[in-house]
Structures are given as structure tokens and as C-alpha cells.
PDB file of N, CA and C in Angstrom:
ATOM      1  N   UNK A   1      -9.072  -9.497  -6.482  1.00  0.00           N
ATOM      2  CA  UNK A   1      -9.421  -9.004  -7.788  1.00  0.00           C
ATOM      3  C   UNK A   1      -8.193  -8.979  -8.697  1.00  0.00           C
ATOM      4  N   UNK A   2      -7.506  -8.192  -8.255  1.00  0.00           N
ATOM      5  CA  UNK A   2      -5.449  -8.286  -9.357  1.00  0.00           C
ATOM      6  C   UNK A   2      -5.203  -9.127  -9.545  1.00  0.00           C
ATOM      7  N   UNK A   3      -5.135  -9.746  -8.485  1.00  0.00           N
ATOM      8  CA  UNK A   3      -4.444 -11.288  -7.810  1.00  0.00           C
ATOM      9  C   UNK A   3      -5.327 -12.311  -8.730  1.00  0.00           C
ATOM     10  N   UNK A   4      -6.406 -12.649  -9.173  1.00  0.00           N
ATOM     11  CA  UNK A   4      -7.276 -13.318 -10.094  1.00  0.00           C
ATOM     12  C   UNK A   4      -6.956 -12.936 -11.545  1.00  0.00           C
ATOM     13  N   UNK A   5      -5.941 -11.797 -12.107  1.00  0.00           N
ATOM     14  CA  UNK A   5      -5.488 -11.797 -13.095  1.00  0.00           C
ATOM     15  C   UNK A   5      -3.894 -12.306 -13.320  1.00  0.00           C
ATOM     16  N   UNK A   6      -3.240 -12.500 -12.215  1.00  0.00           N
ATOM     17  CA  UNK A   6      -1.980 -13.108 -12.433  1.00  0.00           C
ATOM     18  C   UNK A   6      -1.846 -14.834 -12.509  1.00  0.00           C
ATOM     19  N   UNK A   7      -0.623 -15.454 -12.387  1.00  0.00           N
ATOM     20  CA  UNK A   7      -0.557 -16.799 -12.267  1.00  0.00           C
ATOM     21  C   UNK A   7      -0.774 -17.154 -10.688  1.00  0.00           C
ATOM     22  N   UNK A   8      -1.335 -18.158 -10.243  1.00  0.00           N
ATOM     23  CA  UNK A   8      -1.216 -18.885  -9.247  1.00  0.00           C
ATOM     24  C   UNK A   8       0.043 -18.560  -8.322  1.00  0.00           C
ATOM     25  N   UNK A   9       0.792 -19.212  -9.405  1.00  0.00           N
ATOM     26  CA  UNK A   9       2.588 -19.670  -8.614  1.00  0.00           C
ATOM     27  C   UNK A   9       2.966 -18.069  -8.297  1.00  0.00           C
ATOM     28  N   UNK A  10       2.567 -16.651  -9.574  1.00  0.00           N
ATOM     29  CA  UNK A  10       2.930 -15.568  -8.878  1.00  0.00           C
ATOM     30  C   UNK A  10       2.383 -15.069  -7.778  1.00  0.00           C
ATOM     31  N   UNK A  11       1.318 -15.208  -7.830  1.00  0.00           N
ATOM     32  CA  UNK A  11       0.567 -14.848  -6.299  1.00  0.00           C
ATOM     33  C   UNK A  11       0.808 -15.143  -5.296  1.00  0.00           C
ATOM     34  N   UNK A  12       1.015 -16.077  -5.010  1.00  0.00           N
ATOM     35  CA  UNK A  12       1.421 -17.143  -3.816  1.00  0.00           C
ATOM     36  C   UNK A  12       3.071 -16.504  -3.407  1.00  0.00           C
ATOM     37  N   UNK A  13       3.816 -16.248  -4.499  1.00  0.00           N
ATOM     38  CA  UNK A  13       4.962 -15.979  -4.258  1.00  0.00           C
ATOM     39  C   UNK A  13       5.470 -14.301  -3.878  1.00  0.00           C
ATOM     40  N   UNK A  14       4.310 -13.603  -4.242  1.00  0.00           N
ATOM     41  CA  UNK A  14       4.233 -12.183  -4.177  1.00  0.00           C
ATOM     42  C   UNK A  14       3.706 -12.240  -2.413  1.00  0.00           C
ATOM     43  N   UNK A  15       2.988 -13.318  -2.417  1.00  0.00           N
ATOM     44  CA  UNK A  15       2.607 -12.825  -0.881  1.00  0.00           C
ATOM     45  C   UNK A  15       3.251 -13.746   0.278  1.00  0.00           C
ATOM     46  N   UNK A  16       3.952 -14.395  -0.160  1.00  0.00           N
ATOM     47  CA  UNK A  16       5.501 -15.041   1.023  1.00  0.00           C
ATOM     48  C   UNK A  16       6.303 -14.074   0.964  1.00  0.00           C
ATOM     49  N   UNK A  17       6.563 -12.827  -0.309  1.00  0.00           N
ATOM     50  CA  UNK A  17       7.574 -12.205  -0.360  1.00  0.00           C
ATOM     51  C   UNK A  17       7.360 -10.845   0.228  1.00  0.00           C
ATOM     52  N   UNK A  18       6.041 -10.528   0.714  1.00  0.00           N
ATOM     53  CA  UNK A  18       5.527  -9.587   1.623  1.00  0.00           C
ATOM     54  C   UNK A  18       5.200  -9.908   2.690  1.00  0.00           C
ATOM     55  N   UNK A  19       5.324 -10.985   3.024  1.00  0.00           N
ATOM     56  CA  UNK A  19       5.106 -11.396   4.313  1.00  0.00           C
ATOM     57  C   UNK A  19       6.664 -11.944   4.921  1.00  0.00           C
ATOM     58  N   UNK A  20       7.332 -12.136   4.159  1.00  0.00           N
ATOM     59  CA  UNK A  20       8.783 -12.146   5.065  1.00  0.00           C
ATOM     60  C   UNK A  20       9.888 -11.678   4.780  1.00  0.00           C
ATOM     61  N   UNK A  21       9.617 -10.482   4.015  1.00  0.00           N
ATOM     62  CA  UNK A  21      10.847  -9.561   3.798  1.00  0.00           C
ATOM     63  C   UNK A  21      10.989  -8.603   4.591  1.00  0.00           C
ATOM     64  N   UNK A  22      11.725  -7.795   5.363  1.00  0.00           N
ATOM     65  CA  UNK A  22      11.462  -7.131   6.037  1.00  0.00           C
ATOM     66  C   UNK A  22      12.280  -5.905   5.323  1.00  0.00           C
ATOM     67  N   UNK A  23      11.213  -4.752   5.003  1.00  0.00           N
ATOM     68  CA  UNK A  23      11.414  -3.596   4.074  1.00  0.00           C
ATOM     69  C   UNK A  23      12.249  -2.310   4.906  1.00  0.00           C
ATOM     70  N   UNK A  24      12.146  -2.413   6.169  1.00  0.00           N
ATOM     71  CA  UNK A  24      12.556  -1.337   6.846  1.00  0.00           C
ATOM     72  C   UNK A  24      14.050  -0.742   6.331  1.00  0.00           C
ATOM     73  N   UNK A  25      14.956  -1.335   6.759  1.00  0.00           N
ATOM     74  CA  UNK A  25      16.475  -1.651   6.320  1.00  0.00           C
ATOM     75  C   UNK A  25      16.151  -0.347   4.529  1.00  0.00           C
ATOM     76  N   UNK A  26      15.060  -0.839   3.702  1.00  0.00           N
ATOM     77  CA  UNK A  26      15.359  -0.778   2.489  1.00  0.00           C
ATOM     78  C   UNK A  26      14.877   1.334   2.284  1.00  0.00           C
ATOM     79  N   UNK A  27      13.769   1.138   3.674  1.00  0.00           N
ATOM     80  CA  UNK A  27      13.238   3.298   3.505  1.00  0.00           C
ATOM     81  C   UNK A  27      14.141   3.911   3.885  1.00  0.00           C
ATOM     82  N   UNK A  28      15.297   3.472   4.234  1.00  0.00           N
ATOM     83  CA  UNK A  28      16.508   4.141   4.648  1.00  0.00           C
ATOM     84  C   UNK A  28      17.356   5.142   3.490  1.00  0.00           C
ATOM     85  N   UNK A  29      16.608   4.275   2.129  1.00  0.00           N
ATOM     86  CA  UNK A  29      17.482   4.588   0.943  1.00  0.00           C
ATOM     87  C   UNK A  29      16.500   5.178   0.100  1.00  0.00           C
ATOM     88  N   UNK A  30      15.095   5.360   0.800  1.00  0.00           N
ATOM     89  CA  UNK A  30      14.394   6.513  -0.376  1.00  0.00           C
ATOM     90  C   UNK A  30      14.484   7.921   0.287  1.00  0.00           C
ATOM     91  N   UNK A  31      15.032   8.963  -0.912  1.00  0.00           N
ATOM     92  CA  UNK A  31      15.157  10.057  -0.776  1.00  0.00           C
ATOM     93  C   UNK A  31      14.852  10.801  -1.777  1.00  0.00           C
ATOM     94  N   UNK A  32      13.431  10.663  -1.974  1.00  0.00           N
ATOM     95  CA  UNK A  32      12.134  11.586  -3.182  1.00  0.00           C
ATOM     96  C   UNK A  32      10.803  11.165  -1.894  1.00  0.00           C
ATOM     97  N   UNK A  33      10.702  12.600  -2.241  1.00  0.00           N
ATOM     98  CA  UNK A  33       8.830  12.927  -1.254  1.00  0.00           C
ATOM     99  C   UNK A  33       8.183  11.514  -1.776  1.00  0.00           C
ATOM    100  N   UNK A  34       7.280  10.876  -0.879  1.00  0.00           N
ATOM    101  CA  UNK A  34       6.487  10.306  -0.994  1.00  0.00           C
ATOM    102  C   UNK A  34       5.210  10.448  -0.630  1.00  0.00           C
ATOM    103  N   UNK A  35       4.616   9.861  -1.086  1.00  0.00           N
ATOM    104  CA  UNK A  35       3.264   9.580  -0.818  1.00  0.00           C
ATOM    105  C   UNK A  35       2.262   8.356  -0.404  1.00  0.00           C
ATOM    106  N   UNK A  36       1.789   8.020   0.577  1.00  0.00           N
ATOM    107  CA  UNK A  36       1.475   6.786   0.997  1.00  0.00           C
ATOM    108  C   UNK A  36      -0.251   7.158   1.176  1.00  0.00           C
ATOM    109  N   UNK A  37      -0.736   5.784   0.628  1.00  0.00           N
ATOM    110  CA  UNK A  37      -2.185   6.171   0.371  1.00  0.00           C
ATOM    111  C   UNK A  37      -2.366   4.551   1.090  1.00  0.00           C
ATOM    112  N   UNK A  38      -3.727   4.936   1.771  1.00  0.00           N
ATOM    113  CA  UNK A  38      -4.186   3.673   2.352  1.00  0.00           C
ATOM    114  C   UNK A  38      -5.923   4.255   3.234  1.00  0.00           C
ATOM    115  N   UNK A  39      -6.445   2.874   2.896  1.00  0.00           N
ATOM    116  CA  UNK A  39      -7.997   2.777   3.256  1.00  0.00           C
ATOM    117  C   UNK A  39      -8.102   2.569   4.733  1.00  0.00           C
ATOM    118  N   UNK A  40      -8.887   3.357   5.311  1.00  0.00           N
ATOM    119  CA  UNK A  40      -9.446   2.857   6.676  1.00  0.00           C
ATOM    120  C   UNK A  40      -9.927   1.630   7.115  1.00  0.00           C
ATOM    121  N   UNK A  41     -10.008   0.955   5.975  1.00  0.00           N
ATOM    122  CA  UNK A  41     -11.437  -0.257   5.948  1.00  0.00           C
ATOM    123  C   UNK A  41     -10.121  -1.346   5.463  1.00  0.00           C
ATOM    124  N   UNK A  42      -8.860  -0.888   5.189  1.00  0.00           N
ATOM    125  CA  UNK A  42      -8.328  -2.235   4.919  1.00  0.00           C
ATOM    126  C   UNK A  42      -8.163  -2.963   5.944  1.00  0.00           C
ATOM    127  N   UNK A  43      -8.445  -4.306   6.310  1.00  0.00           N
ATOM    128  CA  UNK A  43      -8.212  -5.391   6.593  1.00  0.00           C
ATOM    129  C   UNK A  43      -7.231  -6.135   6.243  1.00  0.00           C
ATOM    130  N   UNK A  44      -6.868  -6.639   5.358  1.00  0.00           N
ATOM    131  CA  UNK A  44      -5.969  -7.284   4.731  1.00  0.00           C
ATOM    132  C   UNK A  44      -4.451  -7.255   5.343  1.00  0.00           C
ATOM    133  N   UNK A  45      -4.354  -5.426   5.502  1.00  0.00           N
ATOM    134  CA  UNK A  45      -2.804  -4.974   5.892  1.00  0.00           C
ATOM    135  C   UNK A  45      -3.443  -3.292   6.513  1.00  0.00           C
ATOM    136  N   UNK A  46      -3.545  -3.615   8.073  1.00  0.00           N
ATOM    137  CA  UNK A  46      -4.139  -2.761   8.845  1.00  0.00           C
ATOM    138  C   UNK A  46      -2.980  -1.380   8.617  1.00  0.00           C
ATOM    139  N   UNK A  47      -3.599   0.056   8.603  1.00  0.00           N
ATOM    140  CA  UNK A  47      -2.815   1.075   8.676  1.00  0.00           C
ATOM    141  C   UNK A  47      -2.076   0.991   9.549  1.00  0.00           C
ATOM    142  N   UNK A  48      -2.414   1.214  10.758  1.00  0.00           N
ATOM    143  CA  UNK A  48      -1.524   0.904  12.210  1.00  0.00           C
ATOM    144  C   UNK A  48      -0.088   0.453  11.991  1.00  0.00           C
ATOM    145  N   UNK A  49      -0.482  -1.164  10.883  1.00  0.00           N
ATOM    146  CA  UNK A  49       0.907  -1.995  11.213  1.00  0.00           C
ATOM    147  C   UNK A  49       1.553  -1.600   9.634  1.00  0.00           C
ATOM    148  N   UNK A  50       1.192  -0.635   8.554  1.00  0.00           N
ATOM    149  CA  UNK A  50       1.756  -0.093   7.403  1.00  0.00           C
ATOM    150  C   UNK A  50       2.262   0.668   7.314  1.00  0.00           C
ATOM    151  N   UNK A  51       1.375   1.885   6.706  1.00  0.00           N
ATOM    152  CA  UNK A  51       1.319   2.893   6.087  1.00  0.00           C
ATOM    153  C   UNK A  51       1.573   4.062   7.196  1.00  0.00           C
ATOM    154  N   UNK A  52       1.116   3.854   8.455  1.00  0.00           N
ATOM    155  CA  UNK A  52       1.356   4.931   9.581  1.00  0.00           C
ATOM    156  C   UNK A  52       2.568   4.812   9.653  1.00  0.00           C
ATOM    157  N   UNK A  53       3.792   3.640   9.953  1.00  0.00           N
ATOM    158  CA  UNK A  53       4.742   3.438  10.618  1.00  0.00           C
ATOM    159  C   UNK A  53       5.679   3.901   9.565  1.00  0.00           C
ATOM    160  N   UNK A  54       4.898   3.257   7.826  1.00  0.00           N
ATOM    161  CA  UNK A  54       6.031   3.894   6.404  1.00  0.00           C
ATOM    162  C   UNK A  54       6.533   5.256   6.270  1.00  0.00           C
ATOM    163  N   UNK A  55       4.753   6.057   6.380  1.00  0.00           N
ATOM    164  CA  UNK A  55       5.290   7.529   7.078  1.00  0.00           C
ATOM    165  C   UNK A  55       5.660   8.018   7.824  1.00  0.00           C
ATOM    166  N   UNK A  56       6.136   7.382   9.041  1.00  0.00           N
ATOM    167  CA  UNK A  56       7.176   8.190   9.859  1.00  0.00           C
ATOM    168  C   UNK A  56       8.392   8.032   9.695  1.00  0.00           C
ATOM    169  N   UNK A  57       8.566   6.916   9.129  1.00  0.00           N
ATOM    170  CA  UNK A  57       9.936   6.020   8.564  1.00  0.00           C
ATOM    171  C   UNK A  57      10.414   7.066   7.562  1.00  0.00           C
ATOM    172  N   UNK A  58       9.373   7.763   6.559  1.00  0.00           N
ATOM    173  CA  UNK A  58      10.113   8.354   5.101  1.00  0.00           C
ATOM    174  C   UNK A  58       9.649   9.879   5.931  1.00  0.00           C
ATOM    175  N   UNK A  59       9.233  10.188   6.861  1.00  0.00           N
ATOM    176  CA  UNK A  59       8.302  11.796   6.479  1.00  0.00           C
ATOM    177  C   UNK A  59       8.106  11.685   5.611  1.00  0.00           C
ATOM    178  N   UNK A  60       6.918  11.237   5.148  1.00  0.00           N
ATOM    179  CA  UNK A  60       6.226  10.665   3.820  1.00  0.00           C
ATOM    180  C   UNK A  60       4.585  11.530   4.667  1.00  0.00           C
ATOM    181  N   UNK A  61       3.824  12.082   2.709  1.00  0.00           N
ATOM    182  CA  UNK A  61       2.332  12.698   2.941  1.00  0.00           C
ATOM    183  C   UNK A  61       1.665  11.328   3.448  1.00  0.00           C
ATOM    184  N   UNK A  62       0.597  11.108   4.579  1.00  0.00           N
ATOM    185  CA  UNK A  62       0.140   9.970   4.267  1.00  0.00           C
ATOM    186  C   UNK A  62      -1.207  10.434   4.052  1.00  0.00           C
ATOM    187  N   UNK A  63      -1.820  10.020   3.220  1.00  0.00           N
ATOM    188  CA  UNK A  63      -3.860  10.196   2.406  1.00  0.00           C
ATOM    189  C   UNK A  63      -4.294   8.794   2.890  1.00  0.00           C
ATOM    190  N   UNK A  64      -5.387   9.337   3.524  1.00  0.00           N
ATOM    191  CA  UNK A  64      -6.138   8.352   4.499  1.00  0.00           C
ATOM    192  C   UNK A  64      -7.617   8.270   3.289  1.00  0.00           C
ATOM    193  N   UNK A  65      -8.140   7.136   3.060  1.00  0.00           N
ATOM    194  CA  UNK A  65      -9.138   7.190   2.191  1.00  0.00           C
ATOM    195  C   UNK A  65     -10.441   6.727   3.229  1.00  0.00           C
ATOM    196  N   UNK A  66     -11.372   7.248   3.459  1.00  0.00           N
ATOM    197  CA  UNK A  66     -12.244   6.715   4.252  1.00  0.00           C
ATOM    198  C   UNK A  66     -12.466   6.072   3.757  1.00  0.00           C
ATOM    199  N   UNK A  67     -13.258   4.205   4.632  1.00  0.00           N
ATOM    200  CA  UNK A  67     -14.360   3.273   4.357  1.00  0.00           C
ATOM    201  C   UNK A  67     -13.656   2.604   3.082  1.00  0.00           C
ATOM    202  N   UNK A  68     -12.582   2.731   2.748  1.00  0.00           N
ATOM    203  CA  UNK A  68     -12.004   2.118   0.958  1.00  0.00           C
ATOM    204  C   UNK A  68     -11.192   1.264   1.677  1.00  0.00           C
ATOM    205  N   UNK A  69     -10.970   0.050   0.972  1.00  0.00           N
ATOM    206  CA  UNK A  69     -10.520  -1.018   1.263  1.00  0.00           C
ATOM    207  C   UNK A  69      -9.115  -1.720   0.842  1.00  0.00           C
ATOM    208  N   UNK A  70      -8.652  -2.687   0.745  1.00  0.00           N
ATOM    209  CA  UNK A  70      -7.213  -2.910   0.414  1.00  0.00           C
ATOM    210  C   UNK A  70      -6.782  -2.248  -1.156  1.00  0.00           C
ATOM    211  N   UNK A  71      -7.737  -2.201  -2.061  1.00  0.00           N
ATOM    212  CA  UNK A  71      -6.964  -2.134  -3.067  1.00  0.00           C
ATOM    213  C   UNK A  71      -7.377  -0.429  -4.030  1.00  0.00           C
ATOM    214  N   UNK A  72      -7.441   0.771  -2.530  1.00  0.00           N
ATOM    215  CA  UNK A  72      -7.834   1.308  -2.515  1.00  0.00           C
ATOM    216  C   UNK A  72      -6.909   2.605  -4.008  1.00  0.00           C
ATOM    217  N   UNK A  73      -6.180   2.400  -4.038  1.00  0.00           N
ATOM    218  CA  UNK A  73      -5.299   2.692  -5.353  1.00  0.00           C
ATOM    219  C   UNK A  73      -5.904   2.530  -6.661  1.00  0.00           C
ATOM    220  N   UNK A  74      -6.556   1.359  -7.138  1.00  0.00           N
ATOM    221  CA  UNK A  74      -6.726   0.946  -7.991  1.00  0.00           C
ATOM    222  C   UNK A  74      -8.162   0.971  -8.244  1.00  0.00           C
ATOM    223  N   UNK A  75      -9.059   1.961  -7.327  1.00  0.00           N
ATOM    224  CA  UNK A  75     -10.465   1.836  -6.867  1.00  0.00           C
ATOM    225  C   UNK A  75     -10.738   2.992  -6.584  1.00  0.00           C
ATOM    226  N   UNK A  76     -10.143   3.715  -6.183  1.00  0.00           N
ATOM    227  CA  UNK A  76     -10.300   5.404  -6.066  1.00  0.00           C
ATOM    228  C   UNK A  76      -9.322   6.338  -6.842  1.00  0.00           C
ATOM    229  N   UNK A  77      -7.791   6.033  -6.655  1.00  0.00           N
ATOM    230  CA  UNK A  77      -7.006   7.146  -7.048  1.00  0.00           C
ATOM    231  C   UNK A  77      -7.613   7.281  -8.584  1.00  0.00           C
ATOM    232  N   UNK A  78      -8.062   6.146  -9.580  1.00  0.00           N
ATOM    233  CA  UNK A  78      -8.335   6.561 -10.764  1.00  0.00           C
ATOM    234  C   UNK A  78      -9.245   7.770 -11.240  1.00  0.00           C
ATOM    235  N   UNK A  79     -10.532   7.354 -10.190  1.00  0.00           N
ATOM    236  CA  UNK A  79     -11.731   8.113  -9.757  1.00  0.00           C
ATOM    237  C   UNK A  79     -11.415   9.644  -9.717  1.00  0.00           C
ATOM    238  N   UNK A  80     -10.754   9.704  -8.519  1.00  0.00           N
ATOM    239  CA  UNK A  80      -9.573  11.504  -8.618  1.00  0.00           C
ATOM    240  C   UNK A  80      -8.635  11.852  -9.216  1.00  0.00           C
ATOM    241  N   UNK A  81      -8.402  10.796  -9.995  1.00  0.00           N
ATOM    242  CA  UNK A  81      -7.723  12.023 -11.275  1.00  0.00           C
ATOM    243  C   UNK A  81      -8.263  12.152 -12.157  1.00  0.00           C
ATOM    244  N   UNK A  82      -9.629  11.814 -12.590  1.00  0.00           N
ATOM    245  CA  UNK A  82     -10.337  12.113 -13.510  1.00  0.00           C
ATOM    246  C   UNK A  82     -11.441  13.293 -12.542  1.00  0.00           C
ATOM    247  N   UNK A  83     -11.585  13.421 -12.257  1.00  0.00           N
ATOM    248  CA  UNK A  83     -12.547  14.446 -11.363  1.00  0.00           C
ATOM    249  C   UNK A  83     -11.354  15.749 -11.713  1.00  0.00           C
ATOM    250  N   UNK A  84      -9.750  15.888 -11.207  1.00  0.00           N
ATOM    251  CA  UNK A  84      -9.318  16.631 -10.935  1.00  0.00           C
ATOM    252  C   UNK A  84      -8.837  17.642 -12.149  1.00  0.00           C
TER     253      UNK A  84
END
């Protein structure tokens, strides 16, 4: 859906650059609370191999969204802050 509003050449290049950078090295150097939000239902980029491992990496909150899917940010968080 995002990805169908950018260029081609950026897309393609956004996702070689998440697929072979390796970020670890880089949570070493965040030091502000975080927050890591991720869908049960993503596929795309399983919790297991993300968002579980980001939060133990930062002691980071992690918000588990039931049944919501990869682009679960842009599909729910809007949803709850207008409710809230």
C-alpha cells in the first residue's frame, strides 16, 4: 500500500537496505524510552525475528496489536489516537 505511493527505484532500494543492514551495532546508541509496536498477523517481518528481539535489545515497551498486519502503524495507531 506505502510502497505503491513511492518510486519503484525507492522501494526496491528501501528493501535491500532492510534486508542487509544489520541494525543491531546501531540500538546500542538509542538512549530515549521506546516504543515498539507490531501485529501478530505480520508476515512480512515475523515478531519473533523483530520487534521481540528490538525490545530486549532497547528495554523498549513492546504493544502487541492482535490479528493487524505489517503496516499495523499506519492502520491502527491512527484509529487510537483519535478514540483517545
Amino acid at each position: 500500500m506505502l510502497a505503491s505511493l513511492a518510486s519503484p527505484r525507492a522501494t526496491l532500494e528501501c528493501v535491500k537496505s532492510f534486508s542487509e543492514t544489520d541494525f543491531r551495532e546501531d540500538l546500542k546508541n538509542v538512549s530515549v524510552p521506546t516504543l515498539i509496536i507490531h501485529g501478530d498477523s505480520d508476515k512480512t517481518v515475523p515478531i519473533e525475528a523483530s520487534s521481540n528481539r528490538t525490545a530486549k535489545a532497547l528495554s523498549g515497551t513492546s504493544t502487541l496489536y492482535m490479528r493487524e498486519l505489517h503496516m499495523v502503524y499506519i492502520i491502527r495507531i491512527g484509529i487510537d489516537s483519535i478514540r483517545t
